[in-house]
N, C-alpha and C. Protein backbone atom coordinates (compact mmCIF):
# COMPACT_ATOMS: atom_id res chain seq x y z
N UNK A 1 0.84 -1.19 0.00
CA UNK A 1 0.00 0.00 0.00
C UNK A 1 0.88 1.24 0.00
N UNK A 2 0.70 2.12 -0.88
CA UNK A 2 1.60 3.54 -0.85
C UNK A 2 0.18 4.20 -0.27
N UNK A 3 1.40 5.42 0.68
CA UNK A 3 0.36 5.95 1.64
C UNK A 3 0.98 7.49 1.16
N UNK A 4 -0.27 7.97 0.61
CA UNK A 4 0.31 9.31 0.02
C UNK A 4 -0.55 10.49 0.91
N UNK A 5 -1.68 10.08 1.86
CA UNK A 5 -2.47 10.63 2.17
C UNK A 5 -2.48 10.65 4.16
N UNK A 6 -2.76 11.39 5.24
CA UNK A 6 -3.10 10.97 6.66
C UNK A 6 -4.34 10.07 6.50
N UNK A 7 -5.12 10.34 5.35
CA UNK A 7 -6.20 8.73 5.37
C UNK A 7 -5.68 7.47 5.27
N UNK A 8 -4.63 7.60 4.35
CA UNK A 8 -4.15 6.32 3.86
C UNK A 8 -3.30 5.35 5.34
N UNK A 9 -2.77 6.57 6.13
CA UNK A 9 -2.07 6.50 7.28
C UNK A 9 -3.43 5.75 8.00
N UNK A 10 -4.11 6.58 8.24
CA UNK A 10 -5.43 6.21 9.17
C UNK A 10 -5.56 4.53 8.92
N UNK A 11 -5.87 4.67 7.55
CA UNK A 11 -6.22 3.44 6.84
C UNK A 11 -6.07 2.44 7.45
N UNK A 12 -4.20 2.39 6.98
CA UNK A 12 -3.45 1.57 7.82
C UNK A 12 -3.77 0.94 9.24
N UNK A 13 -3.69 1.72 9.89
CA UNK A 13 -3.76 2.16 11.37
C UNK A 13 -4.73 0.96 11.73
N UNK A 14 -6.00 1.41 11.22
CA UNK A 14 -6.81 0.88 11.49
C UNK A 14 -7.14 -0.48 11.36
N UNK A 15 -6.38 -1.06 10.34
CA UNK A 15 -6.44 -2.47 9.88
C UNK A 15 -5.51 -2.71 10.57
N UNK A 16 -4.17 -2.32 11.13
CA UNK A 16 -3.31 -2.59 11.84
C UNK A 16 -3.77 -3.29 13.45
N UNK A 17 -4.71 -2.35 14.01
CA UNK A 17 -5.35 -2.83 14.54
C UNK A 17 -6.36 -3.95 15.03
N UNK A 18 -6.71 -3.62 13.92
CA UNK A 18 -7.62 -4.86 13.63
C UNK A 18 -7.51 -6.43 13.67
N UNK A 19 -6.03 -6.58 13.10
CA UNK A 19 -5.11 -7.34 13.02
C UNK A 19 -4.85 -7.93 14.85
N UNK A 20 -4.66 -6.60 15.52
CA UNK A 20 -4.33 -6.75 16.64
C UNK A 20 -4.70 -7.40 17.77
N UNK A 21 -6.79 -6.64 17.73
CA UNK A 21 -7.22 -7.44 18.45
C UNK A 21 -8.06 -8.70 18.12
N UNK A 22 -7.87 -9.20 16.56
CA UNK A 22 -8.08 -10.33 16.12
C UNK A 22 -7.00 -11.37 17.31
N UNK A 23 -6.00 -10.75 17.33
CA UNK A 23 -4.53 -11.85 17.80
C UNK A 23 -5.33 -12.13 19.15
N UNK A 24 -5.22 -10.58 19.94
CA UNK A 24 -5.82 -10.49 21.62
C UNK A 24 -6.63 -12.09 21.51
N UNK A 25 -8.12 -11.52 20.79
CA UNK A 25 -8.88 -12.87 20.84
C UNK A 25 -8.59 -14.42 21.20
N UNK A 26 -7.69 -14.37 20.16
CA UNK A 26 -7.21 -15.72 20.36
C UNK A 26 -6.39 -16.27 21.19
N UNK A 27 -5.79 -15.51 21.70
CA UNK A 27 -4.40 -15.58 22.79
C UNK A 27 -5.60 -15.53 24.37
N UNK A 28 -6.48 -14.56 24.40
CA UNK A 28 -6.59 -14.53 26.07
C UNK A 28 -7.42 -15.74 26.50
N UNK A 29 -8.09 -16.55 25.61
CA UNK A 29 -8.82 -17.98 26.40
C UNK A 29 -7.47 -18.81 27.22
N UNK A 30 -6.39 -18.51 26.51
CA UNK A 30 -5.39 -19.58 26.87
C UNK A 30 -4.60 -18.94 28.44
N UNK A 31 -4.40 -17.39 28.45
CA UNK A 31 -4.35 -16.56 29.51
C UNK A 31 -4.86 -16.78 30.18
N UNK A 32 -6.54 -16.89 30.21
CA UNK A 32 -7.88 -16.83 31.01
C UNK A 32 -7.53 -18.28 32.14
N UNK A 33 -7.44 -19.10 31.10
CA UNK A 33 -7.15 -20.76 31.27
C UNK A 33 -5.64 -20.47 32.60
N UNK A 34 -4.69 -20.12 31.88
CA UNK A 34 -3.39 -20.32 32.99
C UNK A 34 -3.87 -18.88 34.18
N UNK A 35 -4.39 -18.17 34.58
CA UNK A 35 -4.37 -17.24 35.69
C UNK A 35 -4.87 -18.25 36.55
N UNK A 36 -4.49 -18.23 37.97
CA UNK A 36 -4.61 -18.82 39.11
C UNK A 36 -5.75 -17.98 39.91
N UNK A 37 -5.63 -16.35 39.78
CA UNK A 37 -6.71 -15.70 40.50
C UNK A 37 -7.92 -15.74 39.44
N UNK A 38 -8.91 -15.68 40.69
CA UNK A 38 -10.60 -15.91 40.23
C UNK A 38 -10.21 -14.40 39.66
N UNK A 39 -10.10 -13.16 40.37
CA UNK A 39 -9.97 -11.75 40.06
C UNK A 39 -9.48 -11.49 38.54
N UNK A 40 -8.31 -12.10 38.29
CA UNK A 40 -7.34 -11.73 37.16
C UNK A 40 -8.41 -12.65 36.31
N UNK A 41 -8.59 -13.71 36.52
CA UNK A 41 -9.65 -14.13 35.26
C UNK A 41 -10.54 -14.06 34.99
N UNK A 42 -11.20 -12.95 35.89
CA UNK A 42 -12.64 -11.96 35.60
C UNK A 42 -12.40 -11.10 34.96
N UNK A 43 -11.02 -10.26 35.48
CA UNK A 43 -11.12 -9.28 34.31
C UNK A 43 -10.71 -9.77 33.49
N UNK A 44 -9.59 -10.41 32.95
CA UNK A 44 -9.16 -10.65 31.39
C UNK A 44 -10.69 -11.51 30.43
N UNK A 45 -11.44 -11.93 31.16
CA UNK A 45 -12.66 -12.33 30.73
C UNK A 45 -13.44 -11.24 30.06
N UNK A 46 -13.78 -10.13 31.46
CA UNK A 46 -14.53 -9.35 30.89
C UNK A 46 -13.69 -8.27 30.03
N UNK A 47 -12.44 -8.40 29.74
CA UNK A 47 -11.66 -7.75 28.25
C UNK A 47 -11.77 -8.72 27.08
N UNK A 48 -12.12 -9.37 27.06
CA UNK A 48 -12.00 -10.62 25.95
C UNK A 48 -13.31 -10.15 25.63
N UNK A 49 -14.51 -10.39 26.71
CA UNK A 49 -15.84 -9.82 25.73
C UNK A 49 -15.70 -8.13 24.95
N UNK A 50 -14.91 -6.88 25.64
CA UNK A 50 -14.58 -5.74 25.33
C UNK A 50 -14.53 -5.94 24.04
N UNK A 51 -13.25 -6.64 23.62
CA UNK A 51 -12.08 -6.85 22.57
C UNK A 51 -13.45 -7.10 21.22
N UNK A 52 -13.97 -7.71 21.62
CA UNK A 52 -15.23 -8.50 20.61
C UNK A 52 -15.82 -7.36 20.11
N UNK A 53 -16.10 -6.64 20.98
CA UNK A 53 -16.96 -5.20 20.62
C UNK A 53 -15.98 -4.02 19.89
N UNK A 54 -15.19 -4.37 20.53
CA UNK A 54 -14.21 -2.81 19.94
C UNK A 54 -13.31 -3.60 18.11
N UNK A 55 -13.15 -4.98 18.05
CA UNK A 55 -13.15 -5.55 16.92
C UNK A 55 -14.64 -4.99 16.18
N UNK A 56 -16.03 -5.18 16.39
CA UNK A 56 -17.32 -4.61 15.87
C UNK A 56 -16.77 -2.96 15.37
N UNK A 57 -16.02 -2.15 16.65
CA UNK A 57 -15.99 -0.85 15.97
C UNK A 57 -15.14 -0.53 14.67
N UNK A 58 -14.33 -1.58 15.11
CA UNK A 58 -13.19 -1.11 13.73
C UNK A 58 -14.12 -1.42 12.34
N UNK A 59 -14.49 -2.74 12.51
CA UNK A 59 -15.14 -2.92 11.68
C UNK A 59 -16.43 -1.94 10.81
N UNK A 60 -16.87 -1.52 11.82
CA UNK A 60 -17.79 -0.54 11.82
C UNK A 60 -17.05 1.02 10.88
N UNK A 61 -16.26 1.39 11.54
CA UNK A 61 -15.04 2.30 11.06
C UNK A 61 -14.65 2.44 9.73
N UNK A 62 -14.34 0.93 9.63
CA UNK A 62 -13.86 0.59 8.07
C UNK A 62 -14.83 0.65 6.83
N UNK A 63 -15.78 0.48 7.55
CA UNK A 63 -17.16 -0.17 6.63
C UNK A 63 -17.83 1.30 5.61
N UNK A 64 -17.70 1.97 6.72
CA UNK A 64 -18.05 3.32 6.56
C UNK A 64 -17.21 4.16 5.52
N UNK A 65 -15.70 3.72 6.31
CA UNK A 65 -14.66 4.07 4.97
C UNK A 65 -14.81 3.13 3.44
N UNK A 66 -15.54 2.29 3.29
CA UNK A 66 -15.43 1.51 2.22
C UNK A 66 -14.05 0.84 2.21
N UNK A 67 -13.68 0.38 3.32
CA UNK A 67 -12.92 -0.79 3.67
C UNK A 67 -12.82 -1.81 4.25
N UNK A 68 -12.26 -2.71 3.84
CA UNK A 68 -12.56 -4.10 4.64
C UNK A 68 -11.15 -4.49 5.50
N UNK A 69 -12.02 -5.24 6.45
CA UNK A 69 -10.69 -5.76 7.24
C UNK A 69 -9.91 -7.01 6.94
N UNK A 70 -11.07 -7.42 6.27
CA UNK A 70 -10.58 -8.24 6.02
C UNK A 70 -8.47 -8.40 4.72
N UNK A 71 -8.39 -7.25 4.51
CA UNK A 71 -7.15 -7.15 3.69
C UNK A 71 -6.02 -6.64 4.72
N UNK A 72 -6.19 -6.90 5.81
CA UNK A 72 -5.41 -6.27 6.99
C UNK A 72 -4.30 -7.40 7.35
N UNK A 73 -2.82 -6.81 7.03
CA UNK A 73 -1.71 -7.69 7.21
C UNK A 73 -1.60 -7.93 8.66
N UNK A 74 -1.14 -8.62 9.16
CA UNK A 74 -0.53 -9.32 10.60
C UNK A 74 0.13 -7.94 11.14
N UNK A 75 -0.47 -7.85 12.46
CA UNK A 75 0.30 -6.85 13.43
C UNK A 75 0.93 -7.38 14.13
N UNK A 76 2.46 -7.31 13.40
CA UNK A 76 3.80 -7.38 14.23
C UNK A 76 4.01 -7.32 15.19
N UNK A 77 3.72 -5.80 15.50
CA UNK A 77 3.92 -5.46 17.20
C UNK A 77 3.31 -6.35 17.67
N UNK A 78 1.75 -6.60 17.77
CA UNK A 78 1.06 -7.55 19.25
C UNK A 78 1.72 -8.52 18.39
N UNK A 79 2.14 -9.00 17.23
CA UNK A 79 2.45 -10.44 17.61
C UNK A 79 3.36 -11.12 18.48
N UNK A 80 4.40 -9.86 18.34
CA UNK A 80 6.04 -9.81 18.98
C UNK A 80 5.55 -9.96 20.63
N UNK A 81 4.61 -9.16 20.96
CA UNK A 81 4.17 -8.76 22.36
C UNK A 81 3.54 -10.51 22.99
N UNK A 82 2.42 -10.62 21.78
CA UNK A 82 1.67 -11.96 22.61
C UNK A 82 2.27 -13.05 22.32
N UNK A 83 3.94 -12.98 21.65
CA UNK A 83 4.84 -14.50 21.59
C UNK A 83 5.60 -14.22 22.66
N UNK A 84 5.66 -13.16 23.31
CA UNK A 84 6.25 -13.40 24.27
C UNK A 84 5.56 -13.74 25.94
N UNK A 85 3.99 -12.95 25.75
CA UNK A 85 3.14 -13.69 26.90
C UNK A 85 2.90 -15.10 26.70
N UNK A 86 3.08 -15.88 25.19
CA UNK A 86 2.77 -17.05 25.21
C UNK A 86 3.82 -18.00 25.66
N UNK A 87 5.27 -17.53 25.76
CA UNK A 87 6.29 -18.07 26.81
C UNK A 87 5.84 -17.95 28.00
N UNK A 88 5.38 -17.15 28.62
CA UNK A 88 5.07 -17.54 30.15
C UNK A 88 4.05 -18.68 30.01
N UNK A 89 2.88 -18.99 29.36
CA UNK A 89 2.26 -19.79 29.69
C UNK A 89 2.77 -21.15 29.54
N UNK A 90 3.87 -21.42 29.31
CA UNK A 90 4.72 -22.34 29.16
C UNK A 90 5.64 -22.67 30.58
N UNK A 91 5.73 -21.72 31.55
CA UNK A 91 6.60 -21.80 32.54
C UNK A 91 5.60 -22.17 33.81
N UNK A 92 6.40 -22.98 35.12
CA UNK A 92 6.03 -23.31 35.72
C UNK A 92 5.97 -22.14 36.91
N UNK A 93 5.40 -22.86 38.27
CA UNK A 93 5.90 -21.96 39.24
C UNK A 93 4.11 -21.28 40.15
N UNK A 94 4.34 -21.18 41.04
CA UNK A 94 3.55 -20.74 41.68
C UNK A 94 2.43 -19.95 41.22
N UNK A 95 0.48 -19.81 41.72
CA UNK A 95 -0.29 -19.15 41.11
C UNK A 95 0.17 -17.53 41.22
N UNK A 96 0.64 -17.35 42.63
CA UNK A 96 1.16 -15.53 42.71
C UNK A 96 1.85 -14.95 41.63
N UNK A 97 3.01 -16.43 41.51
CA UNK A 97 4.46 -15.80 40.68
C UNK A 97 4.21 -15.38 39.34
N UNK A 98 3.26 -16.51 38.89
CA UNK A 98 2.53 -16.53 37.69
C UNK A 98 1.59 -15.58 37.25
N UNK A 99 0.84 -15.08 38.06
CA UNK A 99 -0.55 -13.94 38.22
C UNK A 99 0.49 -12.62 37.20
N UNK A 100 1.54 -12.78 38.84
CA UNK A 100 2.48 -11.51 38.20
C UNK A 100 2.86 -11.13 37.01
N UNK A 101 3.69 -12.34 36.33
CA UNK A 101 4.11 -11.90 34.77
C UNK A 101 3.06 -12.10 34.37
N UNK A 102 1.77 -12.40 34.32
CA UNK A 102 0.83 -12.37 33.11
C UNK A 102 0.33 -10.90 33.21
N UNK A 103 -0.12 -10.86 34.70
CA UNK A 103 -0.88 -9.14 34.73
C UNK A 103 0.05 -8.20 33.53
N UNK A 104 1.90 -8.28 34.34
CA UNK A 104 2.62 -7.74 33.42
C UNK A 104 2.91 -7.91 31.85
N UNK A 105 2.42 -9.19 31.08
CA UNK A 105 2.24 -9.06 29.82
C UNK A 105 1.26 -8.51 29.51
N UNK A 106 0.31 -9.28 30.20
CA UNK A 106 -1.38 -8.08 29.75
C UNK A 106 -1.09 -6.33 29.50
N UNK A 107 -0.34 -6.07 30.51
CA UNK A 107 -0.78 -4.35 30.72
C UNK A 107 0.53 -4.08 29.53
N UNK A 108 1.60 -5.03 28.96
CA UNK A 108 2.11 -4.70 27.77
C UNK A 108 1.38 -4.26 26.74
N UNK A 109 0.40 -5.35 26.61
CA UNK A 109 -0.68 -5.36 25.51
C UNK A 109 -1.25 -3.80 25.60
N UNK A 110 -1.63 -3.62 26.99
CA UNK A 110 -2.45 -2.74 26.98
C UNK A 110 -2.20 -1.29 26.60
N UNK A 111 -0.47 -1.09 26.68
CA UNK A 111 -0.09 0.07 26.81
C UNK A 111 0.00 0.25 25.32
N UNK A 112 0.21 -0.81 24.96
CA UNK A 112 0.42 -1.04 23.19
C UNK A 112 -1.09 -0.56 22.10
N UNK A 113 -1.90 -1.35 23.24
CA UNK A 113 -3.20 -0.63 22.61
C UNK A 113 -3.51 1.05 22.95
N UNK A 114 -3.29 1.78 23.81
CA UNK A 114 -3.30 2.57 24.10
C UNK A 114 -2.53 3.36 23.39
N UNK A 115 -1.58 3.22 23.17
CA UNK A 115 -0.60 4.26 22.64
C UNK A 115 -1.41 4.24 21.07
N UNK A 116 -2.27 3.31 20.12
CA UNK A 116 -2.61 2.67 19.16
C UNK A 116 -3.41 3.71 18.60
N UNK A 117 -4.48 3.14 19.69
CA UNK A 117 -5.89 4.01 20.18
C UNK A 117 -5.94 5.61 20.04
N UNK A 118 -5.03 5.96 21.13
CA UNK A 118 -4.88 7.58 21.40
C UNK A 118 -4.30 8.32 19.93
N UNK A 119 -3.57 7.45 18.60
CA UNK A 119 -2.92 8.19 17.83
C UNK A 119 -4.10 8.19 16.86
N UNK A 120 -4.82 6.80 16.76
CA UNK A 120 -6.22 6.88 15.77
C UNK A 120 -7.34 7.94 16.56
N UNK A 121 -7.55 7.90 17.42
CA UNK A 121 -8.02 8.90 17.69
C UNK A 121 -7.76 10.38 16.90
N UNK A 122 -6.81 10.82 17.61
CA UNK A 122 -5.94 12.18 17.05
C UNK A 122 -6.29 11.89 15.14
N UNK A 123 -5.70 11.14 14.81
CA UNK A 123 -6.16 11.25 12.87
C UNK A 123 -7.04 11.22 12.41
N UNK A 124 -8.48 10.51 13.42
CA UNK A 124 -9.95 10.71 12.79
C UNK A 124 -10.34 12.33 13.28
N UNK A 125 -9.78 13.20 14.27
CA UNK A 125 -9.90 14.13 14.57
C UNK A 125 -9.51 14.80 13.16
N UNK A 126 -8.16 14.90 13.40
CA UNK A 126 -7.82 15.47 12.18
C UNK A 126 -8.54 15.48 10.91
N UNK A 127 -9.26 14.09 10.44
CA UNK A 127 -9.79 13.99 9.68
C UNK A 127 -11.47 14.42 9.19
N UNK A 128 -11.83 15.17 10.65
CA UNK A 128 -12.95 15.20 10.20
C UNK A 128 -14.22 14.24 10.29
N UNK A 129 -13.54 12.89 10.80
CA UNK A 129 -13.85 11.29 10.84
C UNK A 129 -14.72 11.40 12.62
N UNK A 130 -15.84 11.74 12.83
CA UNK A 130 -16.40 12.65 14.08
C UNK A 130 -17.25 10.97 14.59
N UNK A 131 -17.61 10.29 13.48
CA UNK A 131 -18.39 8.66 14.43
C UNK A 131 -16.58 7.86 14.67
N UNK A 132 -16.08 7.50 13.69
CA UNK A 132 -14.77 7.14 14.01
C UNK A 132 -14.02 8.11 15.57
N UNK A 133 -13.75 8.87 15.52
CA UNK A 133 -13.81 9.89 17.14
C UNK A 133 -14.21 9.21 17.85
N UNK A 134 -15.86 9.15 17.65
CA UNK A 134 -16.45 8.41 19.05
C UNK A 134 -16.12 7.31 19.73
N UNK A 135 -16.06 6.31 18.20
CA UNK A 135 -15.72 5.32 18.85
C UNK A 135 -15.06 4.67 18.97
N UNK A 136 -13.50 5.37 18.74
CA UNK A 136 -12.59 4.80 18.87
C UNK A 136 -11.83 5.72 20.28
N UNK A 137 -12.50 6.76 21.09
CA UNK A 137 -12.33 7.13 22.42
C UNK A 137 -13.02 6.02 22.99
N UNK A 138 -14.01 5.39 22.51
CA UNK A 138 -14.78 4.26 23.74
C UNK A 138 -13.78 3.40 23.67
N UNK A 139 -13.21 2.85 23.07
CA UNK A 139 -12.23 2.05 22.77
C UNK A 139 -10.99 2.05 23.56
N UNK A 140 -10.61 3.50 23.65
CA UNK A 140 -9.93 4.10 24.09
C UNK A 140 -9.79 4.06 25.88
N UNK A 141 -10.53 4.68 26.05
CA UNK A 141 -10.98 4.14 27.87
C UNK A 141 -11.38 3.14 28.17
N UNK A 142 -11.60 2.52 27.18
CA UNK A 142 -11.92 0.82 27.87
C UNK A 142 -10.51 0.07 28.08
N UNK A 143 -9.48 0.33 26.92
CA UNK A 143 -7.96 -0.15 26.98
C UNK A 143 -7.72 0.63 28.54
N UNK A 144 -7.37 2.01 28.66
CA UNK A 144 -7.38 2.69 30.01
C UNK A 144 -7.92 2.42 30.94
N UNK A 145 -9.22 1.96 31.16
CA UNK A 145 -10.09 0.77 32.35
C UNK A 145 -9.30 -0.08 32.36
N UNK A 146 -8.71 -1.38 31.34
CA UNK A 146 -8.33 -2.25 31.88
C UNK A 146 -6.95 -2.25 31.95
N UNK A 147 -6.15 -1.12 31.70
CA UNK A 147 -4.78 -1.17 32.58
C UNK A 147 -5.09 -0.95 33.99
N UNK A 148 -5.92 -0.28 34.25
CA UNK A 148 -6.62 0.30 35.74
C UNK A 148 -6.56 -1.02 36.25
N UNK A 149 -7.98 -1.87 35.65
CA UNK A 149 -7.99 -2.62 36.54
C UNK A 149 -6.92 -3.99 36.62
N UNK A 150 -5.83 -4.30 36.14
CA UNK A 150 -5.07 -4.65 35.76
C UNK A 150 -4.04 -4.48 37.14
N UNK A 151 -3.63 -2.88 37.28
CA UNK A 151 -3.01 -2.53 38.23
C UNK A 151 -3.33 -2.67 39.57
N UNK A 152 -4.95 -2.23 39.86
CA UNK A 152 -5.57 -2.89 41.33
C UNK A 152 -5.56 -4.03 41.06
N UNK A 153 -5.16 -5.01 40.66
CA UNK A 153 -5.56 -6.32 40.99
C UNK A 153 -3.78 -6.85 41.23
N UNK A 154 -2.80 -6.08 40.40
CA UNK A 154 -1.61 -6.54 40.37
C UNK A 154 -1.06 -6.06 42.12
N UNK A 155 -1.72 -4.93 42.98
CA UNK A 155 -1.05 -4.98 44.38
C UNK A 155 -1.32 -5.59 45.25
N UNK A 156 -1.95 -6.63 45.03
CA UNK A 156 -2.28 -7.80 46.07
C UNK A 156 -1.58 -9.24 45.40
N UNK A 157 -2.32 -9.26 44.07
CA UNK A 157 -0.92 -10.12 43.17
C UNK A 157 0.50 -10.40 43.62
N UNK A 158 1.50 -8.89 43.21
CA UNK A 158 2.61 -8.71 43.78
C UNK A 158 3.11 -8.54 44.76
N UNK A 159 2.20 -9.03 46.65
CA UNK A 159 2.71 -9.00 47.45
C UNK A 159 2.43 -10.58 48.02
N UNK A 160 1.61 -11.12 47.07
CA UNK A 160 1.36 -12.29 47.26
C UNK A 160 2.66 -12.96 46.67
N UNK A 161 3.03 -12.47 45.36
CA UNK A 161 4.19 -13.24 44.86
C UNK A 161 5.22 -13.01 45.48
N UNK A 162 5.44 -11.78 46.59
CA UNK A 162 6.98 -11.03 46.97
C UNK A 162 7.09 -12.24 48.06
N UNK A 163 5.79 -13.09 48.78
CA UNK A 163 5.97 -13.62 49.99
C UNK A 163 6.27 -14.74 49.85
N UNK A 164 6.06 -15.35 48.12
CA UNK A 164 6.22 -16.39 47.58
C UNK A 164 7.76 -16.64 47.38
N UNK A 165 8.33 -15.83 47.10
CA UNK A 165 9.81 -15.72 46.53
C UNK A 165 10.58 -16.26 47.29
């Protein structure tokens, strides 16, 4: 794709995404599966249903643009990100110790989506793109909710694992 345009950028972006939380999908049943806390696998649960919906917006996004997602290459970044949470689920070791590096791959993901989010944002602004805006800020604070809740759940996590050590 030659990108001669901030749409074409957008474009991108957006299928980039798309790409992204196609991966999320598939990766957090297996997350969901290895967390030891009931807590941590409520929320990554109730982000897995999120992910479903905010996949609907892109889609939604695109549709509007007269694009499909379906032509959307593999996102590198989360792949790089969720081959490396998929090594932890490979390692042994205590539910605390374990809680820990996953919370901490998760909120990788998350910061990754965030940083994603906040720049598509800013280009549908730019663009004039005012339903894209909307709903890719909902999108937006929902990634920001679940680093939140991510983090309250990681200070009981990480003192559970410090006692484990």
């Amino acid at each position: 794709m030659e990108m001669k345009s901030l749409r074409d950028v957008f474009t991108h972006e957006l299928k980039d995404m798309y790409s992204a939380e196609k991966q999320i999908l598939k990766a957090l049943p297996k997350i969901i599966k290895k967390a030891g806390s009931t807590e941590l696998q409520e929320a990554l649960e109730d982000h897995r249903m999120a992910t479903e919906n905010q996949v609907g917006r892109l889609e939604e996004i695109l549709g509007a643009m007269e694009e499909t997602a379906k032509t959307a290459k593999k996102c590198k970044g989360m792949a790089g990100i969720l081959e490396e949470g998929e090594e932890l689920l490979k390692e042994r070791g205590t539910d605390g110790v374990l809680d820990a590096a996953l919370i901490g791959a998760a909120q990788k993901v998350e910061h990754y989506e965030i940083a994603a989010y906040g720049t598509l944002v800013a280009f549908a602004k730019q663009l004039g793109e005012d339903r894209a805006v909307e709903l890719l800020e909902e999108t937006l604070e929902e990634e920001k909710s679940a680093d939140e809740t991510l983090t309250q759940i990681a200070s009981s996590i990480n003192d559970e694992a410090n006692v484990e050590s």
